[in-house]
Every structure is written in C-alpha cells, then in structure tokens.
Protein backbone atom coordinates (compact mmCIF):
# COMPACT_ATOMS: atom_id res chain seq x y z
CA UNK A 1 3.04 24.00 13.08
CA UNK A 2 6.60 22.43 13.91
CA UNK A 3 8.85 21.42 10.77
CA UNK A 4 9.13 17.62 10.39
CA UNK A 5 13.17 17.80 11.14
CA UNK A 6 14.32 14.14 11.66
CA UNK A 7 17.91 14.42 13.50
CA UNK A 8 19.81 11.02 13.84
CA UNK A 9 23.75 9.30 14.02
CA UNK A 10 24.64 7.07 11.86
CA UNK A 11 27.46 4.92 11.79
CA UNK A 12 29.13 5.24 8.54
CA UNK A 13 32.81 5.58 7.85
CA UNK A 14 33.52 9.27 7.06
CA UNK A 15 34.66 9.80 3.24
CA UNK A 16 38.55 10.52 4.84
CA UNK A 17 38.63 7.23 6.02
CA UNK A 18 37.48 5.26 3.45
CA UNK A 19 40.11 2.83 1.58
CA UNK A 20 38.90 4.48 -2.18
CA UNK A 21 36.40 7.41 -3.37
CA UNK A 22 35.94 8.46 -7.18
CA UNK A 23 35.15 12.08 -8.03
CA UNK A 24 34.16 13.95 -11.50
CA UNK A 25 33.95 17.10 -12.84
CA UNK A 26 32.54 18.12 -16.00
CA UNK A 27 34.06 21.71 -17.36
CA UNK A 28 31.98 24.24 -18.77
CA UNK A 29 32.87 23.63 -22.45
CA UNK A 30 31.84 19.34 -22.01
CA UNK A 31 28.29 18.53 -23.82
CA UNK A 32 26.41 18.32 -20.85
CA UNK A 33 27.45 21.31 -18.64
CA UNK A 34 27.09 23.53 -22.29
CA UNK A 35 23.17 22.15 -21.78
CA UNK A 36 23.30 22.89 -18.04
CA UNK A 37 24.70 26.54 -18.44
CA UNK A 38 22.53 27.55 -21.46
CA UNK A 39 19.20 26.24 -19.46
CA UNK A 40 20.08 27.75 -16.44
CA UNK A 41 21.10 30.90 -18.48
CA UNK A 42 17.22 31.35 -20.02
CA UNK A 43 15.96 30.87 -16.45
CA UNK A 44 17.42 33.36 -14.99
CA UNK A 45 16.87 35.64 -18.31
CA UNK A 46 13.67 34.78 -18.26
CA UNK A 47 13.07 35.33 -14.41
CA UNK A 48 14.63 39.01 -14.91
CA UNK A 49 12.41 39.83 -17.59
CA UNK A 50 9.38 38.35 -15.71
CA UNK A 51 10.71 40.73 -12.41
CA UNK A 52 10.51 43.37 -14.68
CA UNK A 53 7.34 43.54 -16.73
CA UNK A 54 5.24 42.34 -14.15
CA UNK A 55 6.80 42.53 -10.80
CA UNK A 56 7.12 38.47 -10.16
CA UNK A 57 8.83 35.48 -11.66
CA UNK A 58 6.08 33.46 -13.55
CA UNK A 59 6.53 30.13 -14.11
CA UNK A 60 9.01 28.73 -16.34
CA UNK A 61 10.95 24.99 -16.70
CA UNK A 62 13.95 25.67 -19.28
CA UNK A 63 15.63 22.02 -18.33
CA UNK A 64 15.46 19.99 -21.32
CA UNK A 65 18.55 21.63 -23.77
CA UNK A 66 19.89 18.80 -25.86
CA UNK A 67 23.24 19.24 -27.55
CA UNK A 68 23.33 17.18 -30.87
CA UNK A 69 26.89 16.69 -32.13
CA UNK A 70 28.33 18.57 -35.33
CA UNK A 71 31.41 16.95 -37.26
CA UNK A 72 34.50 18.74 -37.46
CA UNK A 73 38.48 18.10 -39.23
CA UNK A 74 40.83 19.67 -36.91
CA UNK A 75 44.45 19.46 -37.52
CA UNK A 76 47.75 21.34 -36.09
CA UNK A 77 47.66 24.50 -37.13
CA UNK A 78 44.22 24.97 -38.33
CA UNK A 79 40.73 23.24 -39.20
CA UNK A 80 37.73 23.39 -40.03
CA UNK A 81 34.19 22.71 -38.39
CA UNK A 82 32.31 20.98 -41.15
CA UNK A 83 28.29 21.33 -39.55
CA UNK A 84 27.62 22.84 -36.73
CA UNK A 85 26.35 21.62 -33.61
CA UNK A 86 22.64 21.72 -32.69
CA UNK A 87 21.35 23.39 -29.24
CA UNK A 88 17.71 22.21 -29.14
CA UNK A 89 16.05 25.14 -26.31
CA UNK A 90 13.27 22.97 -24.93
CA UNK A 91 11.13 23.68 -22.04
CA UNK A 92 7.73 25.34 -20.75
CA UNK A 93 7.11 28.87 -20.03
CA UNK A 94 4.05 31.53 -19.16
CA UNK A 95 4.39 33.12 -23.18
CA UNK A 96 0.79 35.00 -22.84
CA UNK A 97 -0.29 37.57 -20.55
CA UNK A 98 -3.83 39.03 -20.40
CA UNK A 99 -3.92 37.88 -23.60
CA UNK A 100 -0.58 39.70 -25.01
CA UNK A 101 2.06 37.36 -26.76
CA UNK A 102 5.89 37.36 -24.90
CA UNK A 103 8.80 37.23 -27.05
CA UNK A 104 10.03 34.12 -24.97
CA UNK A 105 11.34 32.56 -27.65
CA UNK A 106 13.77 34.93 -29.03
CA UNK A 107 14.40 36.31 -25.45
CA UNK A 108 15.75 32.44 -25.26
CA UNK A 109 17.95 32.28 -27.87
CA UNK A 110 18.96 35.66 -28.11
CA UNK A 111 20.35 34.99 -24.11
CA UNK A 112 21.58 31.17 -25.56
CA UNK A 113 24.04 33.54 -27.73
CA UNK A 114 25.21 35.72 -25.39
CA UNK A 115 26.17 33.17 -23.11
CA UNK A 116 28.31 30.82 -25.90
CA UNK A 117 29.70 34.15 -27.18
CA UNK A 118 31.18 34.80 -23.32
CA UNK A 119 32.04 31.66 -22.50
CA UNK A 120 33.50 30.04 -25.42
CA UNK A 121 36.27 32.26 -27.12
CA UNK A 122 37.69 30.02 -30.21
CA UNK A 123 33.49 29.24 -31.09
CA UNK A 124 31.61 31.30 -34.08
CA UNK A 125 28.04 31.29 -32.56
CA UNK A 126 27.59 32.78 -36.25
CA UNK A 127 28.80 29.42 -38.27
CA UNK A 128 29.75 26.82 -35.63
CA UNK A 129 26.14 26.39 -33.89
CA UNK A 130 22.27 25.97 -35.16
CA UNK A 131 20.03 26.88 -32.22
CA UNK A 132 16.61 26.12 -31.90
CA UNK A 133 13.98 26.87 -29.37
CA UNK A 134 10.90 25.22 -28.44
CA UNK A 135 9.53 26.38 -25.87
CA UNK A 136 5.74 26.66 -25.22
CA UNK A 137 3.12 27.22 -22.85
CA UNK A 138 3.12 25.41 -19.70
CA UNK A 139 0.52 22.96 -17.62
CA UNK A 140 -2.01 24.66 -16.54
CA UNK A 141 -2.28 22.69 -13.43
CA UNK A 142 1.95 23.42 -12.46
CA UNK A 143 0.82 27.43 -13.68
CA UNK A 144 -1.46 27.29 -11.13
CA UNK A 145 0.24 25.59 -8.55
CA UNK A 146 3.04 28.21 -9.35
CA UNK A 147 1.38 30.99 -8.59
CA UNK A 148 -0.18 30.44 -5.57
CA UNK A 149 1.11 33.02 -2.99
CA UNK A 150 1.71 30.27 -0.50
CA UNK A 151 4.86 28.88 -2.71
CA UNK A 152 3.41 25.51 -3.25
CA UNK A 153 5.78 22.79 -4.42
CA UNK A 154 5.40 21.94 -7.79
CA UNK A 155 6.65 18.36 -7.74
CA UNK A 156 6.89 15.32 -5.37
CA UNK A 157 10.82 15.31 -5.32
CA UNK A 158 14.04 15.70 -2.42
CA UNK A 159 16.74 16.95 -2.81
CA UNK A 160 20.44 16.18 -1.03
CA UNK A 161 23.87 17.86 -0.14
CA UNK A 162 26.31 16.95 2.24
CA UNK A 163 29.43 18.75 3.89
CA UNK A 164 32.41 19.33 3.59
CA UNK A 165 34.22 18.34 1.03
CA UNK A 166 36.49 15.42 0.72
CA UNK A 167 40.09 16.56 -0.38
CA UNK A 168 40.08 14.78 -3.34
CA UNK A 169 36.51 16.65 -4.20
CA UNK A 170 38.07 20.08 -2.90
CA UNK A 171 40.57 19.43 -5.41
CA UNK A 172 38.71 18.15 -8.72
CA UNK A 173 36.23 21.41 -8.39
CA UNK A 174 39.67 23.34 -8.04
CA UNK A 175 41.47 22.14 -10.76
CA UNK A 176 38.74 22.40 -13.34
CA UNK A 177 38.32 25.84 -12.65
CA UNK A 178 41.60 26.54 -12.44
CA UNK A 179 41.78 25.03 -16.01
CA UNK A 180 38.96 26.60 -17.39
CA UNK A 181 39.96 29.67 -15.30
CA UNK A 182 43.26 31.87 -15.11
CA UNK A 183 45.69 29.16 -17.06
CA UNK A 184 43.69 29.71 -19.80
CA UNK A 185 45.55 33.17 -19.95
CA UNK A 186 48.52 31.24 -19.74
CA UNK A 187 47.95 28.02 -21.72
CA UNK A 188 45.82 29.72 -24.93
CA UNK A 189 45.80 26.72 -26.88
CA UNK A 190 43.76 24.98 -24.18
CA UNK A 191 39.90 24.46 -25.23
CA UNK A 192 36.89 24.89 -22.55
CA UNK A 193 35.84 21.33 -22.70
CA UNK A 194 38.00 19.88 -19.64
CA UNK A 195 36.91 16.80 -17.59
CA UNK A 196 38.93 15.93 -14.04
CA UNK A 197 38.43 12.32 -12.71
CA UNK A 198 39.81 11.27 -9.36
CA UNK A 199 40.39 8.22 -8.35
CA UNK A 200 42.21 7.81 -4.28
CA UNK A 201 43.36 4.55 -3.10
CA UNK A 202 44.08 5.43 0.64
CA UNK A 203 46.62 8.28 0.41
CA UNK A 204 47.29 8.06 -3.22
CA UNK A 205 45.29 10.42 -5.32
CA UNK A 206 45.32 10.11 -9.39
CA UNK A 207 43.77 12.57 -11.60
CA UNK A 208 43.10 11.79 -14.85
CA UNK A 209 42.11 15.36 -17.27
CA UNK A 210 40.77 15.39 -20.77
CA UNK A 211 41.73 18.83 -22.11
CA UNK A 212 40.87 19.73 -25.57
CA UNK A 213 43.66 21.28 -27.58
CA UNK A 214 42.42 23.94 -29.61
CA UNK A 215 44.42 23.05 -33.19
CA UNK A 216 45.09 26.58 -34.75
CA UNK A 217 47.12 27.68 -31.34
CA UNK A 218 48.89 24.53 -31.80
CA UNK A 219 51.96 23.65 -34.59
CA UNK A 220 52.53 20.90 -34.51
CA UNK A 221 52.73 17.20 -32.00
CA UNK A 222 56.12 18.62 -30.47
CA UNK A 223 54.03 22.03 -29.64
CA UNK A 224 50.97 19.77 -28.12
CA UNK A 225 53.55 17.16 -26.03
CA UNK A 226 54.91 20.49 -24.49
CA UNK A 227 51.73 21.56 -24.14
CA UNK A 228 50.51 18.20 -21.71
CA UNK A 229 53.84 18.19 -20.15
CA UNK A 230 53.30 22.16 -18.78
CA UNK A 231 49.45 21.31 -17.90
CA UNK A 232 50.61 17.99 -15.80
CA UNK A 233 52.97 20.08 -13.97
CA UNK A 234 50.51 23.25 -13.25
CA UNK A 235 47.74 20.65 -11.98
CA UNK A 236 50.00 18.65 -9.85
CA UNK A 237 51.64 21.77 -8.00
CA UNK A 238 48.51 23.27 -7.65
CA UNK A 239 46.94 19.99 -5.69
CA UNK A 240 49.90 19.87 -2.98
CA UNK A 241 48.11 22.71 -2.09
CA UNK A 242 45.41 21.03 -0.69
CA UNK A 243 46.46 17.57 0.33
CA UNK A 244 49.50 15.83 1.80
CA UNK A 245 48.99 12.86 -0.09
CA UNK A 246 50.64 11.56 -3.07
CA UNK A 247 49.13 13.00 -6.38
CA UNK A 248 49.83 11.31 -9.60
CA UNK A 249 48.18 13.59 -12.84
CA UNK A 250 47.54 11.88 -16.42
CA UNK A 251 46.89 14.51 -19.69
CA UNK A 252 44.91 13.19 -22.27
CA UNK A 253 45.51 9.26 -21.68
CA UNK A 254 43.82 8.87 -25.44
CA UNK A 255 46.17 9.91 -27.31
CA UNK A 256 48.13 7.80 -29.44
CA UNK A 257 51.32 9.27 -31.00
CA UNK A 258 52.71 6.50 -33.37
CA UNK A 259 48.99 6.47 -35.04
CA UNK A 260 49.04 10.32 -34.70
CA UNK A 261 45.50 10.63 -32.74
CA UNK A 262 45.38 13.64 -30.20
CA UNK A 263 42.80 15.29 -28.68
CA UNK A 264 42.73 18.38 -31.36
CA UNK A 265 39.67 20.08 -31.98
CA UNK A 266 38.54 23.44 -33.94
CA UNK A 267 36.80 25.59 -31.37
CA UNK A 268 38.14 23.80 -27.42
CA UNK A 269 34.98 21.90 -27.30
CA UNK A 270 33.93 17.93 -28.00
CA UNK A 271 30.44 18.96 -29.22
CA UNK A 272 32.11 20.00 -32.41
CA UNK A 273 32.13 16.48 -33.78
CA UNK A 274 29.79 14.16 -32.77
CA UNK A 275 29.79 14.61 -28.59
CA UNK A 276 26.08 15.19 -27.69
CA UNK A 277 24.90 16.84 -24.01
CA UNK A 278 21.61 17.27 -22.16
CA UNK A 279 20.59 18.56 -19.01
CA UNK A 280 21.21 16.80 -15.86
CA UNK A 281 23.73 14.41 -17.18
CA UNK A 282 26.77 15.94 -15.28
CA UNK A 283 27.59 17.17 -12.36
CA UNK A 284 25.04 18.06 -9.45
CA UNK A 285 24.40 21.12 -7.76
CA UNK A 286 27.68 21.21 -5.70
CA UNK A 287 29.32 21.27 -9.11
CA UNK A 288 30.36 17.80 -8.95
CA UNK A 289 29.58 14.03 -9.36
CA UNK A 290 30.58 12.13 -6.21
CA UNK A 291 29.40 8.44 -6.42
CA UNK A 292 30.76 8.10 -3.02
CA UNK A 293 28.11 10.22 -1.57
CA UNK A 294 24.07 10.43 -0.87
CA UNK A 295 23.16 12.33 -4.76
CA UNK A 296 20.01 13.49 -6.40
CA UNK A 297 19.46 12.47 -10.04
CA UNK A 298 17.21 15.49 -9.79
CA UNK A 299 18.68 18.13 -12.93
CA UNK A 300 18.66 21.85 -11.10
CA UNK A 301 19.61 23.84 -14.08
CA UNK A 302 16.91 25.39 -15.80
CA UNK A 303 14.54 24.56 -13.17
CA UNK A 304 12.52 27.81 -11.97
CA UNK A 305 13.70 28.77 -8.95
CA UNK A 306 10.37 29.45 -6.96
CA UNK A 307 8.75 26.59 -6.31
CA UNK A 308 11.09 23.74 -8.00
CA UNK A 309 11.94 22.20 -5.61
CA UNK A 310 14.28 19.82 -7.30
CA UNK A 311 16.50 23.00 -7.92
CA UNK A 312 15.65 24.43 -4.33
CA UNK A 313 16.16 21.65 -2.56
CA UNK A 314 19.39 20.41 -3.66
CA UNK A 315 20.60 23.90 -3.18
CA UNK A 316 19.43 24.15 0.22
CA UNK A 317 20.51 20.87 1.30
CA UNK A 318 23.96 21.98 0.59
CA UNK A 319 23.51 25.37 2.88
CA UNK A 320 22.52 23.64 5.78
CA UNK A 321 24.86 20.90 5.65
CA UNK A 322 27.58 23.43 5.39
CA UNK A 323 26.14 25.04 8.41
CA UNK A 324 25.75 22.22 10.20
CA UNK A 325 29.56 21.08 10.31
CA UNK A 326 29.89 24.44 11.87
CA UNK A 327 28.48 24.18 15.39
CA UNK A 328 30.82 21.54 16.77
CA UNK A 329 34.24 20.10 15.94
CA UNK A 330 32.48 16.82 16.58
CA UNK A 331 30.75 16.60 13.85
CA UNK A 332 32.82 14.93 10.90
CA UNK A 333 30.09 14.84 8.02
CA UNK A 334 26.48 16.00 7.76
CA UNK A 335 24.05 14.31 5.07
CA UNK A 336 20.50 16.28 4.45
CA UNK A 337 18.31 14.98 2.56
CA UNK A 338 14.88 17.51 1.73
CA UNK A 339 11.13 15.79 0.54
CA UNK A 340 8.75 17.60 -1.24
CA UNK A 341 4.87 16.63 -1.39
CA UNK A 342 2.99 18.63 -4.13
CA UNK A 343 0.67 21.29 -3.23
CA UNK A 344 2.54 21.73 0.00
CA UNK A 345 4.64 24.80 1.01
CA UNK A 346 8.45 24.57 -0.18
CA UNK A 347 9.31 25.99 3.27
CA UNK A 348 7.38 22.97 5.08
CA UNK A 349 8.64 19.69 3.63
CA UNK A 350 6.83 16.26 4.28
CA UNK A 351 10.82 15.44 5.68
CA UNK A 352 13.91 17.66 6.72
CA UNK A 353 16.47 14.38 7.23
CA UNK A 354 19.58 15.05 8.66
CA UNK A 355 22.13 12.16 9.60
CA UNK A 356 25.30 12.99 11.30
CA UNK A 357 28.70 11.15 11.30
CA UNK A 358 30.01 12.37 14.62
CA UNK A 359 31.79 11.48 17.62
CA UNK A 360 29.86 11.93 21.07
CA UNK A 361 26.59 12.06 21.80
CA UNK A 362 24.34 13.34 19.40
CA UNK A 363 22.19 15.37 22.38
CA UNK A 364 24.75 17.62 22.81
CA UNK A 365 24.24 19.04 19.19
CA UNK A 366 20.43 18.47 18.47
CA UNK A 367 19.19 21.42 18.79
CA UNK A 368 21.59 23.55 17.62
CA UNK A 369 20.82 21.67 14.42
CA UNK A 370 17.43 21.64 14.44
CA UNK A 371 17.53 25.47 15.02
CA UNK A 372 20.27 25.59 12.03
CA UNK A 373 17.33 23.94 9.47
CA UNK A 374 14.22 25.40 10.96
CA UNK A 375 16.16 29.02 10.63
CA UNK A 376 17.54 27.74 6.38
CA UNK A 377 14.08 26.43 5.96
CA UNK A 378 12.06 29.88 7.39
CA UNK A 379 14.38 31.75 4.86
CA UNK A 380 13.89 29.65 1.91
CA UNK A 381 13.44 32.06 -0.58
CA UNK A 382 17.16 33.75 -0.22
CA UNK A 383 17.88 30.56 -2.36
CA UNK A 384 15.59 31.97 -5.10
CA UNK A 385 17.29 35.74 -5.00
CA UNK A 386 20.66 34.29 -4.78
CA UNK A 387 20.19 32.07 -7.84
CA UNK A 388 18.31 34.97 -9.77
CA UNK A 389 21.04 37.39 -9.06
CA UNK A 390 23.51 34.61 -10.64
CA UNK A 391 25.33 34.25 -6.67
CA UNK A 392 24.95 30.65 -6.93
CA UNK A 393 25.85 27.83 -9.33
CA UNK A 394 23.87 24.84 -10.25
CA UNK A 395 26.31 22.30 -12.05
C-alpha cells in the first residue's frame, strides 16, 4: 500500500526574508537540557543493556527527569554549595523478565553519574547532587504494543523539522557549542550553563549570552569584567563567520556592578541555587527553540527510540527536510510535518506533510520528493541505530 505523502506550495515568506526572527539555545549545563541529557543518557544505557541480555531493545520511557534547585553562596575566589540539587529519574521500563528482577534502577543512576561526572567538570556528583530514581514497570497495553514485530506506534503524536537553517539559527547552535566547547580550554572560569538568544531586525543580529562564571577561577570583579569583555569579542568574531550582517553581542546583561550582583556560581551551573529543569522544556530536536518556525512540543529525550514516535518523528522530519532542499536550487525552505495513529506501523503514518517554499512550479520537483520520503520512511529504523549508537542528538 502507497504512503499517504501529501506534497504542496505554500506561500509563506522564507525565514531570510522576514523583517524579525527570535532564536534560543539552551547549553548543556541550563536546568532543562541537564534533564534532557540525563533522560536521554538512561535510554540509550538502558537500550544497550536490553541489546545485550536479550538481543532487542524492550520498552522503556525515561522522559520525565525533574531538576529541583539546591542553594548555593558563591563568591570571587571561592564558595560553597550549601544543599545539593535534586535529579528526580522518573519514567517506565520492562524491570522483569521471565520472572527475573533487572537492576534498572541502579543501571539508571549509576549511568545519571557517569554522565554529570563527564560533562560537568567544577560539579562533585559526590556532595553537590541527590539523585533519585523511580522508575517502574510499564503499561501493559504500550509493552505490548512495543513489542509487536510490526513496530507499532505507541502514541497518537507528529512530529516536525524543517530545513535549512536560518543564519541567525546556524549561528546560536554555533556559538553555544563553541562556548560550551573548545573556549572552555581557553576561558576556564566559564561554567557549562550558557544560554544564546537571538534576536534579528532585518540585517541586524543581537545576541544576548548568559554564561555562568565559575567563582573559584575568578579573583575578583576586575578578573570577571575581563572575563565578559574576552567572551564578547570571541562570540562576535566567530559570527562574521557566518553572516554579513551586523552582529551586536551582550554578556551577562544581569549584572549589576555598583550593587555588586554577577552571575557567579560554585560549580558553572544555575541548578546550584534554586534553578529547576525538566524534560522537554528546552530546545527541540534540532537542538534549538525557533518560535519562528512549525515546532513540536513533543519532548524526544528519553523517549525509546523504537516505536516513539514523538522521538522518531521529530528526528526524521528533520532528515528529510534536509534532503529535500537538496534536489533543486528552487526550493528555499521545506516544512515536514509526520502523524502517528496508534497501533499503526511507524514506517506508515496516517500523514507524511510536506509544504515547500519554492520558486517554480512545484511539478517539476514532486516526485523527486515523494521518492526522497517514501525512501526516509522505508528506512525508518536507521533513526533508531543512529540514536542508540549516540550519532544523533535530541536537544
């Protein structure tokens, strides 16, 4: 049976030529990608461990890790985390087999560890974080829909991507990672918890970062000025890179230097004193948050990686849009937008929608795009190796 692939124009002003587009990232260390990482972190544990006991991922929903605040007293030079944060492991998981009891739960934490130990080098996982996991047993109904050889969808859900990327967007993904990637080699006294905000007004682009200032690498307010000044600098070169248009870059906008309030903290992260995180909350599956754009609230981290398809979906969506922009020069944007029905194959869905912003007649391209979902869509489960082997990110 033929794949319900809906191919239309639209007429919609491309993202370029809009008058004003916002675009966010969340870093690794902010509240809400620490809950995104660590739930997407016990999936994929969990999916390995699965693969390797009994041959198959069984099924598994890790997308509910809440991040409750701690309370902290940084200061130049030093300071001191006063409780730890909370990381609340919640989800469902297959925890008996033939009637033998999995060690899900500390397989969860122990992977919750190893991933804040990597990730997050002025943290004690020892002192400066409480974890708890509460995982249990799954639906029985979802368990069985899950296993099905047919890869049944487990929810009624869609999921969206579009392509490409916006400048501004091509540039908030790159400067977070930069950040949070090799100038923290050169900048040590920079924390993981960065956020990039973009805002363009027709060819003016401003970025706004919140970068927190890790207080024991730092002296004293002369130290942390130099510090912003340096960071500025780095950001703004490194956009010219990737845009003609004017850039304008803004460090830390809270601080307040006459009432001696800076963004200082103990370990680089915000969830140190009082900043709470959950799944979902941040950025989407293209990494990030682009009210400009067609978006799923749908959270993919954590998500099994099977039949989910509000992990799959949103995944995929990206993929073929990507492709898509690449069979004709014509085409200026692609929107696809993927609907599940429960109980029905993943690789089948009750709508493949794909609108195109494009200049000629759409004929000349229909097929070839067709082809370019019916061929993503036959080879759906690449997206579940690629995500098990840790090839693709979710937030």
């Amino acid at each position: 049976m033929a794949r319900n692939i809906e191919i239309e124009k639209i007429n919609y002003t491309p993202i370029e030529k809009q008058n004003s587009e916002l675009v966010e990232r969340k870093g690794i260390g902010h509240p809400d990608s620490i809950a995104d990482g660590l739930a997407e972190t016990i999936s994929r544990t969990l999916c390995k461990y699965y693969i390797q006991n009994y041959g198959r991922i069984l099924h598994h929903n890790t997308d509910e890790c809440q991040i409750v605040g701690g309370q902290s007293a940084p200061k130049f030079g030093g300071g001191v985390v006063l409780a730890p944060a909370e990381i609340i492991l919640v989800g469902r998981a297959v925890t008996d087999v033939n009637d033998e009891r999995l060690p899900i739960r500390s397989t969860a934490i122990k992977a919750a560890k190893d991933y804040m130990k990597k990730n997050f080098m002025h943290l004690s996982v020892d002192t400066d974080v409480m974890f708890e996991c509460k995982i249990g047993k799954g639906s029985v109904d979802l368990r069985g829909l899950y296993e099905s050889k047919k890869l049944l969808a487990n929810d009624t859900s869609f999921g969206i991507g579009y392509a490409p990327f916006s400048e501004t967007e091509n540039i908030v993904l790159k400067t977070a990672k930069m950040i949070n990637g090799q100038l923290k080699k050169k900048i040590g006294c920079i924390g993981e918890d960065i956020k990039v905000m973009a805002g363009r007004e027709k060819n003016v682009i401003n970025l706004t970062i919140a970068a927190a200032m890790v207080g024991s690498k730092i002296p004293d307010a002369d130290h942390y000025i130099s510090v912003k000044e340096e960071l500025k600098n780095i950001v703004h070169d490194n956009a010219l890179k990737y845009t003609d248009k004017e850039v304008n870059v803004y460090v830390n906008t809270g601080d307040d230097t006459k009432k001696n309030i800076y963004y200082l903290t103990v370990t680089g992260l915000s969830m140190e004193n009082g900043d709470d995180g959950s799944v979902g909350r941040g950025n989407r599956a293209n990494g990030l948050i682009t009210p400009n754009r067609p978006m799923s609230m749908e959270a993919s981290a954590g998500k099994n990686p099977v039949t989910h398809v509000g992990k799959i979906y949103n995944i995929l969506a990206f993929r073929i849009a990507n492709e898509i922009v690449k069979l004709n020069d014509d085409i200026e944007e692609a929107h696809v937008r993927l609907l599940s029905q429960i109980g029905k194959p993943i690789d089948k869905p009750a709508l493949a929608s794909v609108q195109l912003i494009m200049n000629g007649n759409i004929n000349r391209v229909k097929n070839d795009v067709y082809s370019t979902v019916d061929e993503k869509l036959e080879n759906i489960t690449d997206v579940t190796k690629d995500i098990v082997n840790g090839k693709v990110s979710v937030f």
